[in-house]
N, C-alpha and C. Protein backbone atom coordinates (compact mmCIF):
# COMPACT_ATOMS: atom_id res chain seq x y z
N UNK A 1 -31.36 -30.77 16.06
CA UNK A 1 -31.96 -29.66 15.35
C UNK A 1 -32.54 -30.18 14.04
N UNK A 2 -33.65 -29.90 13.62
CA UNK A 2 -34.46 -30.16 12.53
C UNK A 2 -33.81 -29.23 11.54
N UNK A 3 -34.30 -29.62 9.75
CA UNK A 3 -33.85 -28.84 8.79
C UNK A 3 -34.53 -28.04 8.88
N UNK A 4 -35.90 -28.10 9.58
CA UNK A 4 -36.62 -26.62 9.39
C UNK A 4 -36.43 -25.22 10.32
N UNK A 5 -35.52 -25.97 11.39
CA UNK A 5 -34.98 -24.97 12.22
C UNK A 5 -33.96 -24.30 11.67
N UNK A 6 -33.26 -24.99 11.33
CA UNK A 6 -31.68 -24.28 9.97
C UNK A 6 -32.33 -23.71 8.72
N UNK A 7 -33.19 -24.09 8.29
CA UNK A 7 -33.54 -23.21 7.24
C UNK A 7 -34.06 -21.52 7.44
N UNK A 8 -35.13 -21.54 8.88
CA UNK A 8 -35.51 -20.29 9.38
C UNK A 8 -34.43 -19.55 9.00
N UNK A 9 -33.33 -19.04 9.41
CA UNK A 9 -32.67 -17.79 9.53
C UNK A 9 -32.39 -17.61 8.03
N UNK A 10 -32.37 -18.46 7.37
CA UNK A 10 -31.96 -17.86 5.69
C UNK A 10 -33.33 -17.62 5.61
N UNK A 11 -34.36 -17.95 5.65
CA UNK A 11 -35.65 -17.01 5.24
C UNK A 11 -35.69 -15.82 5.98
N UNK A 12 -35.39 -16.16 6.97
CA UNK A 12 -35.88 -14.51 7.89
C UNK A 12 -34.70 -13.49 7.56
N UNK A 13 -33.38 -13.82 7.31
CA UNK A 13 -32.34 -12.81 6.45
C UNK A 13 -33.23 -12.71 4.67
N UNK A 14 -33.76 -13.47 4.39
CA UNK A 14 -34.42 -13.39 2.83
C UNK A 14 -34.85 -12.33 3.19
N UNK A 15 -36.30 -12.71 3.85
CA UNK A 15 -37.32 -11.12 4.47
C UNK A 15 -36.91 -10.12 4.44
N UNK A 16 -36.29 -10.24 5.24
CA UNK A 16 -35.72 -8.61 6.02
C UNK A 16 -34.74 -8.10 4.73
N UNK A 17 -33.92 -8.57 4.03
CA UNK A 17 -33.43 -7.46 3.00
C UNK A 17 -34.20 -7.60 1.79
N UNK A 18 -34.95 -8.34 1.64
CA UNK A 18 -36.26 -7.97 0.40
C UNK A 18 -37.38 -6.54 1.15
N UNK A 19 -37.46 -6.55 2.02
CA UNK A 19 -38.54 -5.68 2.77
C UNK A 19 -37.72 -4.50 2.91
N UNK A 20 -36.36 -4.59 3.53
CA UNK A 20 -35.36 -3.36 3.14
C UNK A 20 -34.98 -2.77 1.74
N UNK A 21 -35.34 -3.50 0.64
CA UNK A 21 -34.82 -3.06 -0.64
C UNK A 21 -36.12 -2.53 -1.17
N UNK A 22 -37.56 -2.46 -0.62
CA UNK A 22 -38.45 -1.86 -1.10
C UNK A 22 -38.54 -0.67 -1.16
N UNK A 23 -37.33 0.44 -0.78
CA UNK A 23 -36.90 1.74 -0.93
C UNK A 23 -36.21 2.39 -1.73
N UNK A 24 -35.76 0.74 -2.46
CA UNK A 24 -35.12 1.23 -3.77
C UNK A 24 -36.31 0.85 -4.97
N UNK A 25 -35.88 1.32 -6.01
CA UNK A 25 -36.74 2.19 -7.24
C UNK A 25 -36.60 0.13 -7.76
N UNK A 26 -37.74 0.46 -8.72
CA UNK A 26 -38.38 -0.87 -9.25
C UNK A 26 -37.99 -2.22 -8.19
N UNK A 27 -39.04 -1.93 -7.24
CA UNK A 27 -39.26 -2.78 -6.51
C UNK A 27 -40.33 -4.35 -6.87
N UNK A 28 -41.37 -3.85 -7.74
CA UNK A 28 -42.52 -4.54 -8.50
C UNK A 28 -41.82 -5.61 -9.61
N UNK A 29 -40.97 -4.55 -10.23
CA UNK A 29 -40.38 -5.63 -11.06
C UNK A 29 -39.06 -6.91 -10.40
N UNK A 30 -38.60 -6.11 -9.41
CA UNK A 30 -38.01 -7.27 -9.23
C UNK A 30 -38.33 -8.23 -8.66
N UNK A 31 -39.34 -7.84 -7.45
CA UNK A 31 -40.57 -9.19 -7.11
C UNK A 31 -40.68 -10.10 -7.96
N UNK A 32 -41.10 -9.36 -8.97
CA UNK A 32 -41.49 -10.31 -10.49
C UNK A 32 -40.48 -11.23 -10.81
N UNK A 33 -40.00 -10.54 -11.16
CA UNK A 33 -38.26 -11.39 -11.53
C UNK A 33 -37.40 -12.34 -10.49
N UNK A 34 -38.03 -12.29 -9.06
CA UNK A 34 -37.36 -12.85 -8.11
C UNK A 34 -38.26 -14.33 -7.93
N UNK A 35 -39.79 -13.88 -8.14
CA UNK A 35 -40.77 -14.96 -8.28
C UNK A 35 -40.65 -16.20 -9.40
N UNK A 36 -40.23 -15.40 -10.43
CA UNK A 36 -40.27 -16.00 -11.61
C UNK A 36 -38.72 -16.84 -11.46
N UNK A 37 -37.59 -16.75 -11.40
CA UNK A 37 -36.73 -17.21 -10.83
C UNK A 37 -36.67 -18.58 -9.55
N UNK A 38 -37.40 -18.02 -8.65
CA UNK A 38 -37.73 -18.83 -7.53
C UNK A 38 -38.76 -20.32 -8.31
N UNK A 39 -39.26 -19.82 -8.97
CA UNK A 39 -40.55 -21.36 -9.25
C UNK A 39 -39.43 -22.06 -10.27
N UNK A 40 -38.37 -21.50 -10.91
CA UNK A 40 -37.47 -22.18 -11.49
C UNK A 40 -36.62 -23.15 -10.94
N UNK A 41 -36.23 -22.19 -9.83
CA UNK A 41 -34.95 -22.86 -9.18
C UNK A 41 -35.78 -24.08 -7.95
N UNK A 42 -37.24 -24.14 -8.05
CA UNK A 42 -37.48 -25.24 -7.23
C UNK A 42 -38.08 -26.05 -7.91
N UNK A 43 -38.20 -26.17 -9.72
CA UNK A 43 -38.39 -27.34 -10.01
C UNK A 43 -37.09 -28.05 -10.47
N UNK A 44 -35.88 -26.81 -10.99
CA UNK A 44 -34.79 -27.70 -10.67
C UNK A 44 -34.54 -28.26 -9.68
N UNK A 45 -34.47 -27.91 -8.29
CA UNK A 45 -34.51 -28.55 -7.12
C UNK A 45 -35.22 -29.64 -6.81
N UNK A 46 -36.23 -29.84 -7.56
CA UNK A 46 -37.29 -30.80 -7.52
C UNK A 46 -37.18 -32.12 -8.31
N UNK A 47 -36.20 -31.72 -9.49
CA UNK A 47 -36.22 -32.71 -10.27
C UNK A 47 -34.53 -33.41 -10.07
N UNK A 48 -33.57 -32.67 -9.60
CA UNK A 48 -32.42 -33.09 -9.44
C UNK A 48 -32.15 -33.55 -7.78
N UNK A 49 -33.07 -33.06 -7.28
CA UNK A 49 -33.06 -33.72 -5.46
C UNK A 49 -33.57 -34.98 -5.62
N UNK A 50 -34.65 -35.18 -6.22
CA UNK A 50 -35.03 -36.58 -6.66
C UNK A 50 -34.33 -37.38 -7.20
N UNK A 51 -33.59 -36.85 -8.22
CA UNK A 51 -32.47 -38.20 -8.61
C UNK A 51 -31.52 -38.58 -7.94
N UNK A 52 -30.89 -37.43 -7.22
CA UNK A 52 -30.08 -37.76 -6.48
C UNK A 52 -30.49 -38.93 -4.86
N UNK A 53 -31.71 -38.02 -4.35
CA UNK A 53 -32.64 -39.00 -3.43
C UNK A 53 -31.98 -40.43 -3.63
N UNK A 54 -32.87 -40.65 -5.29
CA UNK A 54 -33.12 -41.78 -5.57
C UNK A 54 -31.81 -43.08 -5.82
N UNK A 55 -30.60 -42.29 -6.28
CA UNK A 55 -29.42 -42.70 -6.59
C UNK A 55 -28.69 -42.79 -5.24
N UNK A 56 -28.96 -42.73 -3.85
CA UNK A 56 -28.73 -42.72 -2.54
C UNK A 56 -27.83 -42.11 -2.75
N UNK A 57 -27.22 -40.80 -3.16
CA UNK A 57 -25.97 -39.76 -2.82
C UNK A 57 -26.65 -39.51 -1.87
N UNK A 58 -27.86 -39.11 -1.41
CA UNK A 58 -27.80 -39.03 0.18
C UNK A 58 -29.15 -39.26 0.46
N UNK A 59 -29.30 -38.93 2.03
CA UNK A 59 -30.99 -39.10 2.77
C UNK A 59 -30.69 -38.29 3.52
N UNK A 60 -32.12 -38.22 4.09
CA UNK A 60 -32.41 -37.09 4.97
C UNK A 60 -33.17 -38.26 6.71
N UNK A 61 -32.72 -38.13 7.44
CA UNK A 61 -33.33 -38.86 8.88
C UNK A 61 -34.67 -38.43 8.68
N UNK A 62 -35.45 -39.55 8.77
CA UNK A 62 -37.35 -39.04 9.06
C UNK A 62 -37.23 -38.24 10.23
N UNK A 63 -36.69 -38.03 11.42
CA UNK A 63 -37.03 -37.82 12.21
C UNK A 63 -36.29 -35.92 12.57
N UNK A 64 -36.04 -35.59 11.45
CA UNK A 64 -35.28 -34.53 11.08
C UNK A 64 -36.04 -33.71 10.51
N UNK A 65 -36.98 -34.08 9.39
CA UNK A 65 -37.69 -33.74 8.21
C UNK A 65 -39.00 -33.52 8.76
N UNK A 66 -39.85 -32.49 8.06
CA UNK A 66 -41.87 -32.19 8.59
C UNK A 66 -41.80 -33.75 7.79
N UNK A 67 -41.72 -34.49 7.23
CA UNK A 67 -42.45 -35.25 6.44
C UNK A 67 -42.87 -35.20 5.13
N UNK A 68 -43.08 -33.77 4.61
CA UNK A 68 -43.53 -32.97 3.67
C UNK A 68 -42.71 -33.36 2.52
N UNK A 69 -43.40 -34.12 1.68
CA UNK A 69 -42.09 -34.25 0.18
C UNK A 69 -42.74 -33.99 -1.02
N UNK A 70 -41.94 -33.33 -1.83
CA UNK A 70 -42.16 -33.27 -3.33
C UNK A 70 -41.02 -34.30 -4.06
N UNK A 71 -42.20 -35.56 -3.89
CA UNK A 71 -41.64 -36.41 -4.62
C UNK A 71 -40.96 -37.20 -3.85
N UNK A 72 -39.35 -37.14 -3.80
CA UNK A 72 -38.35 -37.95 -2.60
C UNK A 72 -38.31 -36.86 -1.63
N UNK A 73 -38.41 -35.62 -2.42
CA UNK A 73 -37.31 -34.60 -1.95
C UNK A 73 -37.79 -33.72 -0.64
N UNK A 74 -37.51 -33.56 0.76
CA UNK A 74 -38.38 -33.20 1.75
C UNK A 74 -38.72 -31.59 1.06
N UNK A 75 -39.60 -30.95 1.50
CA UNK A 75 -39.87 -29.69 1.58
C UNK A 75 -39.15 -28.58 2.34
N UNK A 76 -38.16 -28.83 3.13
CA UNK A 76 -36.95 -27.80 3.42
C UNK A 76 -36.35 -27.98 3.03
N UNK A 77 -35.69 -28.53 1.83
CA UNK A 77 -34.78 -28.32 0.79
C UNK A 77 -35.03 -27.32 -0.26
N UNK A 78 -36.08 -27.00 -0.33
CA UNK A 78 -36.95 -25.94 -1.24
C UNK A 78 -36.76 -24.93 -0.72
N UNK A 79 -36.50 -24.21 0.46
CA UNK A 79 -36.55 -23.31 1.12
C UNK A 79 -35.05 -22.30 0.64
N UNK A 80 -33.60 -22.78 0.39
CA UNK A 80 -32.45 -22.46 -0.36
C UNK A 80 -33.10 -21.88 -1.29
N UNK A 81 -33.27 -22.60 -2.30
CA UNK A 81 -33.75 -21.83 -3.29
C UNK A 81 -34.93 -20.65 -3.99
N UNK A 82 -35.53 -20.89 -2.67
CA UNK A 82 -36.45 -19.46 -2.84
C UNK A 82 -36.21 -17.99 -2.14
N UNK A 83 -35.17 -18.48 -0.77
CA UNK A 83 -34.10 -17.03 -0.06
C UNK A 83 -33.21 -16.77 -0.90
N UNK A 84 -32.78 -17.69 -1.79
CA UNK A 84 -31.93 -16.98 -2.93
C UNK A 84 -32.34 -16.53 -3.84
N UNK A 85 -33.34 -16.94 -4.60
CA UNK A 85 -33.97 -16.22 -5.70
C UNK A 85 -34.56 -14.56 -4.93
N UNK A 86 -34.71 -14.17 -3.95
CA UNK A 86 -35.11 -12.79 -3.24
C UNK A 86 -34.52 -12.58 -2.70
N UNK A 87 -32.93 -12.91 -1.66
CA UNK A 87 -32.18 -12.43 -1.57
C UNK A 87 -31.16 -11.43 -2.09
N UNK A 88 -30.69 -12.49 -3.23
CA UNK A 88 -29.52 -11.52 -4.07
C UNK A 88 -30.30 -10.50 -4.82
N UNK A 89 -31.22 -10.30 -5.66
CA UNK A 89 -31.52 -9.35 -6.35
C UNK A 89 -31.91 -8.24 -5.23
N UNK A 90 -32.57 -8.53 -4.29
CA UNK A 90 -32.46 -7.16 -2.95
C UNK A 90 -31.31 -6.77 -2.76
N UNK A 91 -30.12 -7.93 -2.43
CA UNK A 91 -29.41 -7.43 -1.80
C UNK A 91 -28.74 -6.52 -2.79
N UNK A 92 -28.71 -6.55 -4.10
CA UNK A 92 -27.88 -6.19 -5.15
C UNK A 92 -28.63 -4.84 -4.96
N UNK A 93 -29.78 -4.51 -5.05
CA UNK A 93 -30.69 -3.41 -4.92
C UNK A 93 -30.40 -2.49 -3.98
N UNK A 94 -29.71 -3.36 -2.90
CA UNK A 94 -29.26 -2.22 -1.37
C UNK A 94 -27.52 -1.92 -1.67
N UNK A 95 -27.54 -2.33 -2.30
CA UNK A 95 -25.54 -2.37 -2.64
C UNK A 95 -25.21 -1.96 -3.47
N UNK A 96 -26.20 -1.14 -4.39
CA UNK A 96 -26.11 -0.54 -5.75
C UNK A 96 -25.88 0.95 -5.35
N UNK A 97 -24.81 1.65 -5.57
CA UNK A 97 -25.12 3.03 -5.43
C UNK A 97 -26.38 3.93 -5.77
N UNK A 98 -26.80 4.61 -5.55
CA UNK A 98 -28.06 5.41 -5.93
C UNK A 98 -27.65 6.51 -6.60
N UNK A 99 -28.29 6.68 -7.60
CA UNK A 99 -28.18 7.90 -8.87
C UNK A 99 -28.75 8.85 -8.25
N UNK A 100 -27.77 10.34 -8.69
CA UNK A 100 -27.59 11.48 -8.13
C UNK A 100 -29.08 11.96 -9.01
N UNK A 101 -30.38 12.72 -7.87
CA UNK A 101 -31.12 13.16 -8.72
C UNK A 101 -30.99 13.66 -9.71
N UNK A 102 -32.14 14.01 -10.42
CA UNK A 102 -32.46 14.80 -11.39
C UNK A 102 -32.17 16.53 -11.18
N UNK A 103 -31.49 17.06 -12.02
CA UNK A 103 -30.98 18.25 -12.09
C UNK A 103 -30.13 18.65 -11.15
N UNK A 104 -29.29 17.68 -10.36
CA UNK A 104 -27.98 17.67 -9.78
C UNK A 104 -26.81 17.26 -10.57
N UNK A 105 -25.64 17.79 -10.67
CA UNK A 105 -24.92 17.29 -11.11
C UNK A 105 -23.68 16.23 -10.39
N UNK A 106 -23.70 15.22 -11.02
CA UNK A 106 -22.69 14.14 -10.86
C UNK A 106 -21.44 14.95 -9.79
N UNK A 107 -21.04 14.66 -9.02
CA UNK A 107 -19.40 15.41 -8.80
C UNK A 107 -18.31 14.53 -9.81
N UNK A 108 -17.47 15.39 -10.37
CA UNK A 108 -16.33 14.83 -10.93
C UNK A 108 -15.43 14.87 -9.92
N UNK A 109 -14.05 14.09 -10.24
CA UNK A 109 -13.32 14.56 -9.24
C UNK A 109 -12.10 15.27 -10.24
N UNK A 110 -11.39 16.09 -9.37
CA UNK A 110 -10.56 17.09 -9.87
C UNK A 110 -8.91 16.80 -11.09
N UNK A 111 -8.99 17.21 -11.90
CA UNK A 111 -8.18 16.50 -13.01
C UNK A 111 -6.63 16.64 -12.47
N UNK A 112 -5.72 15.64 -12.62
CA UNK A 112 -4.81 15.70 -11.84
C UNK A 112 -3.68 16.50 -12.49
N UNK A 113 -2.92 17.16 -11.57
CA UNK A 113 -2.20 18.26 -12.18
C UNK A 113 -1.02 17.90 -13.05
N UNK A 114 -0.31 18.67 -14.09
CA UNK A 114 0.23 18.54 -15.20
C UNK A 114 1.49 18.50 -14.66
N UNK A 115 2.63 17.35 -15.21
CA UNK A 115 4.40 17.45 -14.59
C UNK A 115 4.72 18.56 -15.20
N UNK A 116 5.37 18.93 -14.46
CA UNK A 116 6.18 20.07 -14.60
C UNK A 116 7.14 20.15 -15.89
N UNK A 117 7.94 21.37 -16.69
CA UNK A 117 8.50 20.87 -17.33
C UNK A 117 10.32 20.93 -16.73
N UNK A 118 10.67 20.40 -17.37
CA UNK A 118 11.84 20.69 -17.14
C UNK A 118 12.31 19.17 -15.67
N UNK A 119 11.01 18.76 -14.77
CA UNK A 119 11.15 18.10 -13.70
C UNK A 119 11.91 16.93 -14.36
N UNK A 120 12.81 16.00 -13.28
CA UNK A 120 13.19 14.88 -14.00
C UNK A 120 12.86 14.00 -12.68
């Protein structure tokens, strides 16, 4: 199995709950914030896969890899870090309770009753 075959299902779970969380409220901004995040977390990836590359903590089989490198570092190693940067903030988005409209009121729940006196 290739890394780009193992990487698929964490993108296609990325997808599908970023595309599911577009029903919750500020969807635009968190794109934003998930984008902006993501180009972060792959030049850290970019600059610490390389040293490591380079320091042989590990390799990757050519025959495993598209070929595709930034730098040492193959191009499905990049792929982690951009299902996570749009993962969690969706998923946090679908796992967040939803606020009781406007001009409904909250339910409280019922205040618990007073000991008795005299009870021991």
């Amino acid at each position: 199995m290739t890394y780009a075959l193992i990487v698929l299902p964490f993108l296609a779970v990325a997808a599908i709950v970023t595309a599911a969380s577009a029903v919750r409220p500020r969807l635009a901004s968190r794109l934003r914030a998930s984008a902006l995040t993501a180009l972060v977390l792959v030049v850290l990836t970019a600059v610490f896969d390389n040293v490591m590359i380079a320091a042989d903590l590990f390799t990757y089989p050519e025959h495993l890899i598209s070929g595709i490198r930034i730098g040492l570092a193959p191009i499905e190693d990049f792929a982690y870090p951009v299902a996570a940067a749009f993962l969690v903030p969706a998923a946090r988005a679908l796992l967040t309770p939803r606020a009781a409209p406007l001009g409904r009121p909250t339910p409280t729940p019922a205040p618990a009753p007073a000991p008795e006196e005299g009870a021991a």
